[in-house]
N, C-alpha and C. Protein backbone atom coordinates (compact mmCIF):
# COMPACT_ATOMS: atom_id res chain seq x y z
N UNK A 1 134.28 110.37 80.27
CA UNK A 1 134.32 111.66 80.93
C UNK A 1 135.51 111.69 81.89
N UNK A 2 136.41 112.89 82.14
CA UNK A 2 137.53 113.25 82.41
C UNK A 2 137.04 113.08 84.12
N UNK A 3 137.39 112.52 84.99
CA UNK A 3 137.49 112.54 86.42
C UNK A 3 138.38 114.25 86.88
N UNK A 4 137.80 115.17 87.28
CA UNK A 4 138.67 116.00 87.59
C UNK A 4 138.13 116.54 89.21
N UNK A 5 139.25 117.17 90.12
CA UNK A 5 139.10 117.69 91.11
C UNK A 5 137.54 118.34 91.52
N UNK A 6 137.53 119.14 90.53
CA UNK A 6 136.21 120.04 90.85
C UNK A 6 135.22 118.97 90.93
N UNK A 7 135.21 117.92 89.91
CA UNK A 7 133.63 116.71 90.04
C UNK A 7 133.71 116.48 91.16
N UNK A 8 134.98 115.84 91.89
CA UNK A 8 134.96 114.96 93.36
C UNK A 8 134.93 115.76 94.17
N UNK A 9 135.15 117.00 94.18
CA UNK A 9 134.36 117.98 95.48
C UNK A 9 133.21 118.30 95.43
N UNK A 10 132.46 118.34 94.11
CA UNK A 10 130.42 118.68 93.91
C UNK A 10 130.36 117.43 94.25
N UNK A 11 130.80 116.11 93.96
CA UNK A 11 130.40 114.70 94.60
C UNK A 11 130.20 114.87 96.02
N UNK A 12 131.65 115.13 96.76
CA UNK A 12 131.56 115.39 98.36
C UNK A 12 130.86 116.61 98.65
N UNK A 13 130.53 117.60 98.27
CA UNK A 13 129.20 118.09 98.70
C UNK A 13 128.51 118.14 98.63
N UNK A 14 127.54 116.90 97.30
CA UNK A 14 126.54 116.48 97.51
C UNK A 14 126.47 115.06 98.24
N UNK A 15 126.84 114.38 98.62
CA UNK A 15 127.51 113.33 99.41
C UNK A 15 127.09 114.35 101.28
N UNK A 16 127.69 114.97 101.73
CA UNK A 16 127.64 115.67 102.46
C UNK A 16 126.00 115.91 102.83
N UNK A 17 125.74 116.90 102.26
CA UNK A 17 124.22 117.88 102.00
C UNK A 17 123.10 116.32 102.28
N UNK A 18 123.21 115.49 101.62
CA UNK A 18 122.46 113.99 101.75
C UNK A 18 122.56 113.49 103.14
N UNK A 19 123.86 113.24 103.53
CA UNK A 19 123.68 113.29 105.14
C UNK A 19 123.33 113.81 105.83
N UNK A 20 123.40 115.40 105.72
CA UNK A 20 122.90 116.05 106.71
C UNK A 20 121.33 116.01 106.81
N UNK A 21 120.88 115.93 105.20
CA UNK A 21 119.36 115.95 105.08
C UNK A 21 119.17 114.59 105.92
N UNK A 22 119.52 113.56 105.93
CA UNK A 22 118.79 112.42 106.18
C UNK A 22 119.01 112.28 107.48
N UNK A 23 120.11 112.69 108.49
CA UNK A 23 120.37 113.16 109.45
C UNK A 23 118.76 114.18 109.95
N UNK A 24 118.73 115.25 109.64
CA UNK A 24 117.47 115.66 110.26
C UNK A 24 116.52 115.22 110.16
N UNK A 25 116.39 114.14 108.88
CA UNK A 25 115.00 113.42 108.77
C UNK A 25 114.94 112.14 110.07
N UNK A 26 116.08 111.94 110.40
CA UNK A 26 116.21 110.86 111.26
C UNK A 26 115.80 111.50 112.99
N UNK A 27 116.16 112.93 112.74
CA UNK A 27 115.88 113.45 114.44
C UNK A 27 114.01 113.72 114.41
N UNK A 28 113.52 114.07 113.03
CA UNK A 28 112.27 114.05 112.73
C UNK A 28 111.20 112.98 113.36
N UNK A 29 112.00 111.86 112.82
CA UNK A 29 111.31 110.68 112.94
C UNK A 29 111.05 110.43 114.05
N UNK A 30 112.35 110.18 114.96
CA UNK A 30 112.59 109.97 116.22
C UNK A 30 111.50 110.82 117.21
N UNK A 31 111.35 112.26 116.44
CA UNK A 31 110.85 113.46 117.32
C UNK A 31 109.00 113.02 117.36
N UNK A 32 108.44 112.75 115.96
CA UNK A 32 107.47 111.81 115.79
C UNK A 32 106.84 110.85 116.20
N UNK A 33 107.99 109.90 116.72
CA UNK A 33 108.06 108.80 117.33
C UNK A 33 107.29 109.01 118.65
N UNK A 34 108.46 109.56 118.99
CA UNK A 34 107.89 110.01 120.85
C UNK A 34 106.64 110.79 121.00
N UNK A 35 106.13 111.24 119.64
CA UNK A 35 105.13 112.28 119.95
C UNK A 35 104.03 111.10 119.88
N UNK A 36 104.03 110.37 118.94
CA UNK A 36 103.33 108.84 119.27
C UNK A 36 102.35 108.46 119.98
N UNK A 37 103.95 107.96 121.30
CA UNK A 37 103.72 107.23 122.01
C UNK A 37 102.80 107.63 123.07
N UNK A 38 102.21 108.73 123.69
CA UNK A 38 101.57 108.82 124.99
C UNK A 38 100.28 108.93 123.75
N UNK A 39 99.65 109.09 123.38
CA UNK A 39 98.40 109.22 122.56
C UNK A 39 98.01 107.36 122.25
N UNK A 40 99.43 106.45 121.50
CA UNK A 40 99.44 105.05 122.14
C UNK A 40 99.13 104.79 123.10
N UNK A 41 99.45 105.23 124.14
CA UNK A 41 99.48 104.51 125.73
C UNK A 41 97.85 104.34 125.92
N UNK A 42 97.43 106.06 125.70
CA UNK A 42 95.91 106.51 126.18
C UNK A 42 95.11 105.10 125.58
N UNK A 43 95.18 105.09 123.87
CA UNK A 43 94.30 104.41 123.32
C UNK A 43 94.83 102.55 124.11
N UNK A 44 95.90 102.56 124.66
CA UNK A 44 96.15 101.22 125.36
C UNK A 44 95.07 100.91 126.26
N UNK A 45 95.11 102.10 126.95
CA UNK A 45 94.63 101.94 128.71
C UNK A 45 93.23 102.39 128.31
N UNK A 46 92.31 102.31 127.17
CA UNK A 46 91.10 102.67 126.55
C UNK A 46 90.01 101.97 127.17
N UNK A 47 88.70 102.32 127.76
CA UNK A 47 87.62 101.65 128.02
C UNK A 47 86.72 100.99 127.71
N UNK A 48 86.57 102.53 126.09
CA UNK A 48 86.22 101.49 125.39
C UNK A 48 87.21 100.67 124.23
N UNK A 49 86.53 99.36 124.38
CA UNK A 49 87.55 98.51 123.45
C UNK A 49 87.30 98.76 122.24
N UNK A 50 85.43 97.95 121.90
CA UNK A 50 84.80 98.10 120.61
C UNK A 50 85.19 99.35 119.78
N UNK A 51 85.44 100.50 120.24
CA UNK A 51 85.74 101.94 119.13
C UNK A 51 87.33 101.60 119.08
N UNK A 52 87.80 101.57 120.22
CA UNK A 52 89.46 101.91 120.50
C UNK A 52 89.88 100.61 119.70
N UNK A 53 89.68 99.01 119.33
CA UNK A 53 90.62 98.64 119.12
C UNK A 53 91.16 98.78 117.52
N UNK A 54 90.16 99.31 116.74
CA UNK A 54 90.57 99.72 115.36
C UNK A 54 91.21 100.85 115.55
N UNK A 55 91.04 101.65 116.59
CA UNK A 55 92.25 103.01 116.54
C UNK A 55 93.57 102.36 116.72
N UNK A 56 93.72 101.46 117.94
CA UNK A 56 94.53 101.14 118.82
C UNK A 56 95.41 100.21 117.67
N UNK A 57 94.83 99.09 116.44
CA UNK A 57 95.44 98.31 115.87
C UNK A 57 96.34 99.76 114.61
N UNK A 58 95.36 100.26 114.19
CA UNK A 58 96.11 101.41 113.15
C UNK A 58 97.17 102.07 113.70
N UNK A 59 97.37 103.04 115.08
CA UNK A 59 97.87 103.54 115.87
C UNK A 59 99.14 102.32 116.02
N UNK A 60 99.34 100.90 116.10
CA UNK A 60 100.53 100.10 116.18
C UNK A 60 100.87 99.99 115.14
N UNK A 61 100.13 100.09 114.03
CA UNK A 61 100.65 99.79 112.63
C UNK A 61 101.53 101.13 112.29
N UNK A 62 101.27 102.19 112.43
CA UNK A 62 101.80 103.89 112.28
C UNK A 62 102.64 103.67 112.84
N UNK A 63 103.14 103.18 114.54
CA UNK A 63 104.18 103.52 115.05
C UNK A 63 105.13 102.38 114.68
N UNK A 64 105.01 100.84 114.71
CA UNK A 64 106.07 100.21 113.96
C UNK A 64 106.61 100.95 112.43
N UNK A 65 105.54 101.05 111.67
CA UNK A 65 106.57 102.02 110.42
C UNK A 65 107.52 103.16 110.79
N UNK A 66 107.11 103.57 111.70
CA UNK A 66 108.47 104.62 112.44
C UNK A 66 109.78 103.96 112.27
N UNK A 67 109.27 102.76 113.11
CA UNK A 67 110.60 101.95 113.83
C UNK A 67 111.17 101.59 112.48
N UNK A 68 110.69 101.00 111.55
CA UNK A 68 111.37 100.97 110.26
C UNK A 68 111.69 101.92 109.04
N UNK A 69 111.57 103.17 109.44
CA UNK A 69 111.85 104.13 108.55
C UNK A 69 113.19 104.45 109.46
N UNK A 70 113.01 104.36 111.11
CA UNK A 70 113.91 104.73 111.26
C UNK A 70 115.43 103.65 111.32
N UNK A 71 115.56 102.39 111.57
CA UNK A 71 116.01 101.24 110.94
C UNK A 71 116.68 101.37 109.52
N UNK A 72 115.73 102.24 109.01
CA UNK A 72 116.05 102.18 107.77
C UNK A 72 117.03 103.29 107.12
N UNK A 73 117.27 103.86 107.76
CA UNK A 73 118.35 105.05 108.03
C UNK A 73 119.28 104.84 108.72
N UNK A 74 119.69 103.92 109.71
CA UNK A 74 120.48 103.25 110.36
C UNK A 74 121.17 102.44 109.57
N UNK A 75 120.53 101.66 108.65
CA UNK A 75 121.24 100.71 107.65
C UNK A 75 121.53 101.65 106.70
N UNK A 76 121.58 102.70 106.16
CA UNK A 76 121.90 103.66 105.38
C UNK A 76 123.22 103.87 105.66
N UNK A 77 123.57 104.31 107.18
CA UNK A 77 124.83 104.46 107.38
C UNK A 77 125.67 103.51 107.74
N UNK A 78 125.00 102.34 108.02
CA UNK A 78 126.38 101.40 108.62
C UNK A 78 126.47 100.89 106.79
N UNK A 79 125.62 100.98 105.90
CA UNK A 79 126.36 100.27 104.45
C UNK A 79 126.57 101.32 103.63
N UNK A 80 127.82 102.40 104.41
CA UNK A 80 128.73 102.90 103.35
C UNK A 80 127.52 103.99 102.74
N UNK A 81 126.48 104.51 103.12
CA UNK A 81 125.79 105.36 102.56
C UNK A 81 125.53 105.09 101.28
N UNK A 82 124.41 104.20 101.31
CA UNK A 82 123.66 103.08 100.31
C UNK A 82 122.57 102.70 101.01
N UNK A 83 121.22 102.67 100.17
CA UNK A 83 119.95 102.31 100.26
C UNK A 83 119.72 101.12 99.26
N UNK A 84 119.78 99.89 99.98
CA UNK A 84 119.56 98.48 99.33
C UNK A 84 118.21 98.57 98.79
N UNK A 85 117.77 97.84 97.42
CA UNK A 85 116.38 97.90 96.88
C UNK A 85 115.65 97.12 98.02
N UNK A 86 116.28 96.19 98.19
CA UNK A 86 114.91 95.04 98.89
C UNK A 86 114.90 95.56 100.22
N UNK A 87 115.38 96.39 100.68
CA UNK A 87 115.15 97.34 101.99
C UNK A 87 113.59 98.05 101.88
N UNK A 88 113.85 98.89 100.71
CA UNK A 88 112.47 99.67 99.87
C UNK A 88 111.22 98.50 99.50
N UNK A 89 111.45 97.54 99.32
CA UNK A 89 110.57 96.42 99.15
C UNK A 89 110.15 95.98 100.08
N UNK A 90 110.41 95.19 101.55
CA UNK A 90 110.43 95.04 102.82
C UNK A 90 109.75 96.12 102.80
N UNK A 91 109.84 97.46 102.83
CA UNK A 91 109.19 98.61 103.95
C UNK A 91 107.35 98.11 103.15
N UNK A 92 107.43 98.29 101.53
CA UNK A 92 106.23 98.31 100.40
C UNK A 92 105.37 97.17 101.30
N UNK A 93 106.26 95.89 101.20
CA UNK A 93 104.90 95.13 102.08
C UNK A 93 104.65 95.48 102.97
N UNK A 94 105.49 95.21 104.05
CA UNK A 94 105.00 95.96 105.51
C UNK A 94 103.92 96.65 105.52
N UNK A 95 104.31 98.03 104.56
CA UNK A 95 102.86 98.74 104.44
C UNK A 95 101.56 98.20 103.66
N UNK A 96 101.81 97.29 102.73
CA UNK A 96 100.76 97.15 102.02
C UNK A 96 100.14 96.26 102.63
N UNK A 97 100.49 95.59 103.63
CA UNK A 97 100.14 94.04 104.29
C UNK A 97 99.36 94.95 106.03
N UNK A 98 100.02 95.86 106.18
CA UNK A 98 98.91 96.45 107.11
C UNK A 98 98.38 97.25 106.75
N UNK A 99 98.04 97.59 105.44
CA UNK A 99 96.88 98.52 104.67
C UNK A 99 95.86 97.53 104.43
N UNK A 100 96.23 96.13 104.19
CA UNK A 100 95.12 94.68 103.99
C UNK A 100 94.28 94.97 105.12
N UNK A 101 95.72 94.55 105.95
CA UNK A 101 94.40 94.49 107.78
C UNK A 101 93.49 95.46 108.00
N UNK A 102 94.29 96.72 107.98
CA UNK A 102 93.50 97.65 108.75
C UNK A 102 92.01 98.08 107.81
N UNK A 103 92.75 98.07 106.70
CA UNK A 103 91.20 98.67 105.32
C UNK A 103 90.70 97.56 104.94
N UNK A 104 90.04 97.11 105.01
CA UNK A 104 89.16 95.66 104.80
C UNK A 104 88.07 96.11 103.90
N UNK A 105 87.61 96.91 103.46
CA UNK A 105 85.58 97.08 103.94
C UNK A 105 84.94 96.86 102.35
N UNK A 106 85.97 97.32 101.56
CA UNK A 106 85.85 96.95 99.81
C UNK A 106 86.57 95.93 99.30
N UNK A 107 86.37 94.87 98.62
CA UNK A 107 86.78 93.20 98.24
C UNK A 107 87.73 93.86 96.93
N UNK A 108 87.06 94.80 96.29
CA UNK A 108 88.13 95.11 94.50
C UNK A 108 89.19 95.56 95.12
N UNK A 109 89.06 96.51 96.84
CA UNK A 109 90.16 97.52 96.89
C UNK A 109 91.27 96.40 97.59
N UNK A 110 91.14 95.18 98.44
CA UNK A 110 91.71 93.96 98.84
C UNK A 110 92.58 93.17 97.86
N UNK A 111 91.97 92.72 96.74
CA UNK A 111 92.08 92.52 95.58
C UNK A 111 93.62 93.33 94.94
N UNK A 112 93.03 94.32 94.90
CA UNK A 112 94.10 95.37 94.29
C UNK A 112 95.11 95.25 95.09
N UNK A 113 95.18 95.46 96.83
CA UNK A 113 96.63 95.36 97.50
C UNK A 113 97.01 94.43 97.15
N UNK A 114 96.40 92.54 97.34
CA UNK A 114 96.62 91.79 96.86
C UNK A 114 97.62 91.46 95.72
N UNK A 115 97.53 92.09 94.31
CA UNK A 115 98.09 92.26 93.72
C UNK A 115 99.61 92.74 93.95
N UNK A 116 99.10 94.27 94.58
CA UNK A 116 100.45 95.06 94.56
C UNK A 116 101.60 94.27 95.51
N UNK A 117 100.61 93.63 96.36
CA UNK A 117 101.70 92.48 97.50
C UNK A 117 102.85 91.52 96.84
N UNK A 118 101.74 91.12 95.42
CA UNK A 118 102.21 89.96 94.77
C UNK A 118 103.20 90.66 93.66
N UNK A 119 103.45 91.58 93.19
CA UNK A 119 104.17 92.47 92.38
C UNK A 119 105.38 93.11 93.31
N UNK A 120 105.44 93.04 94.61
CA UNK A 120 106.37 93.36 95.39
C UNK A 120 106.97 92.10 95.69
N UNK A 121 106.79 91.28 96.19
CA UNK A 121 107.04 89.62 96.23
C UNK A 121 108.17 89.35 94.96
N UNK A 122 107.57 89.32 93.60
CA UNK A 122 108.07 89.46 92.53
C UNK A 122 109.42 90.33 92.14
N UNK A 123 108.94 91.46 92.81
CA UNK A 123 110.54 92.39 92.40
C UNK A 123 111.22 91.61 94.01
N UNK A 124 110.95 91.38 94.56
CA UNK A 124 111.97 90.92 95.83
C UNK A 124 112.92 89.61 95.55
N UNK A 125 111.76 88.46 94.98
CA UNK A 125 112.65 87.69 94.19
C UNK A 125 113.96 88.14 93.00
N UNK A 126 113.51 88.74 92.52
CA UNK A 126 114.31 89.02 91.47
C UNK A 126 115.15 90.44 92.34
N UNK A 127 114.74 90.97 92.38
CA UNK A 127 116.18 91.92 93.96
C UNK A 127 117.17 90.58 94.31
N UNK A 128 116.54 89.61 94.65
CA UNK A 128 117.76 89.25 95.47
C UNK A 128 118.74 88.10 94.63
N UNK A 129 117.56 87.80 93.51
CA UNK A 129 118.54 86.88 92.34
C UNK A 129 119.42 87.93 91.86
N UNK A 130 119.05 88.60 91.41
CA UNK A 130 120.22 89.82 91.12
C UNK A 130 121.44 90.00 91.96
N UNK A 131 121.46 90.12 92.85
CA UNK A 131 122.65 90.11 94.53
C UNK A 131 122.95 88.86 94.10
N UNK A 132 122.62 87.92 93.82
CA UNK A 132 123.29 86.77 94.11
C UNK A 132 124.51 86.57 92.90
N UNK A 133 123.43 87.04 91.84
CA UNK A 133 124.28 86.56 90.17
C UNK A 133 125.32 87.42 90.46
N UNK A 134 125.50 88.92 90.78
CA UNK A 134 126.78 89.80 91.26
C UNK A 134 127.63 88.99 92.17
N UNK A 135 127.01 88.46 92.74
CA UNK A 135 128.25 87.28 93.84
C UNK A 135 128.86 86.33 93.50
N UNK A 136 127.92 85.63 92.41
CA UNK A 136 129.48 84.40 92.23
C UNK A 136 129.76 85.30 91.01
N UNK A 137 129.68 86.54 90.74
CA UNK A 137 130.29 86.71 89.20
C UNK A 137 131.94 87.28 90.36
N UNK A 138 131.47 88.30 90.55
CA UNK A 138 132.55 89.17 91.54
C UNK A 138 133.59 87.86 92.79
């Protein structure tokens, strides 16, 4: 296919339009973030423990995924506007490994994250054998 002017300007304005989207998703997050934190604090400074600390453990698990969604948009732009796979893998456990903790109460449904943990594990290995074989080839 012929490289012509018109492609590399629909490239740069969809190139463009992607930043800006991910740009507002990033003031989103941020905006999220902070909305968070004082509803955190409350369930911190909580009386009761026994109810509050399953809010209080879910409630830290919600707001660290912030911190890495938003991380994760940060590394978006410092690498040249590129989303690494094992970035997307990293976030999969994270979540699936505090979906273990927090949801406990069914052994098949444990089981099953279990799995999906071990199927993420799996593509991570092979994510990063892949990066590597591109390195001594290049």
């Amino acid at each position: 296919m012929k490289i012509t002017e018109y492609n590399i300007n629909i490239s740069r304005l969809l190139q463009l339009t992607l930043n800006f989207s991910s740009q507002i998703l990033v003031i989103l997050l941020v905006f999220f973030l902070a909305s968070k934190t004082y509803p955190l604090a409350l369930l911190l400074f909580s009386i009761n423990l026994a109810q509050s600390s399953y809010c209080l453990l879910t409630a830290i698990f919600s707001y660290f995924l912030y911190f890495v969604f938003i991380s994760l948009f940060i590394k978006y732009f410092q690498s040249d506007y590129h989303f690494y796979l094992h970035y997307f893998i990293y976030i999969g456990t994270i979540f699936v490994v505090s979906l273990i903790i927090i949801v406990h109460k069914s052994a098949v449904d444990t089981i099953i994250y279990d799995g999906v943990l071990l199927l993420l594990f799996l593509a991570l290995c092979f994510a990063n054998t892949e990066k590597n074989k591109v390195r001594t080839i290049v």
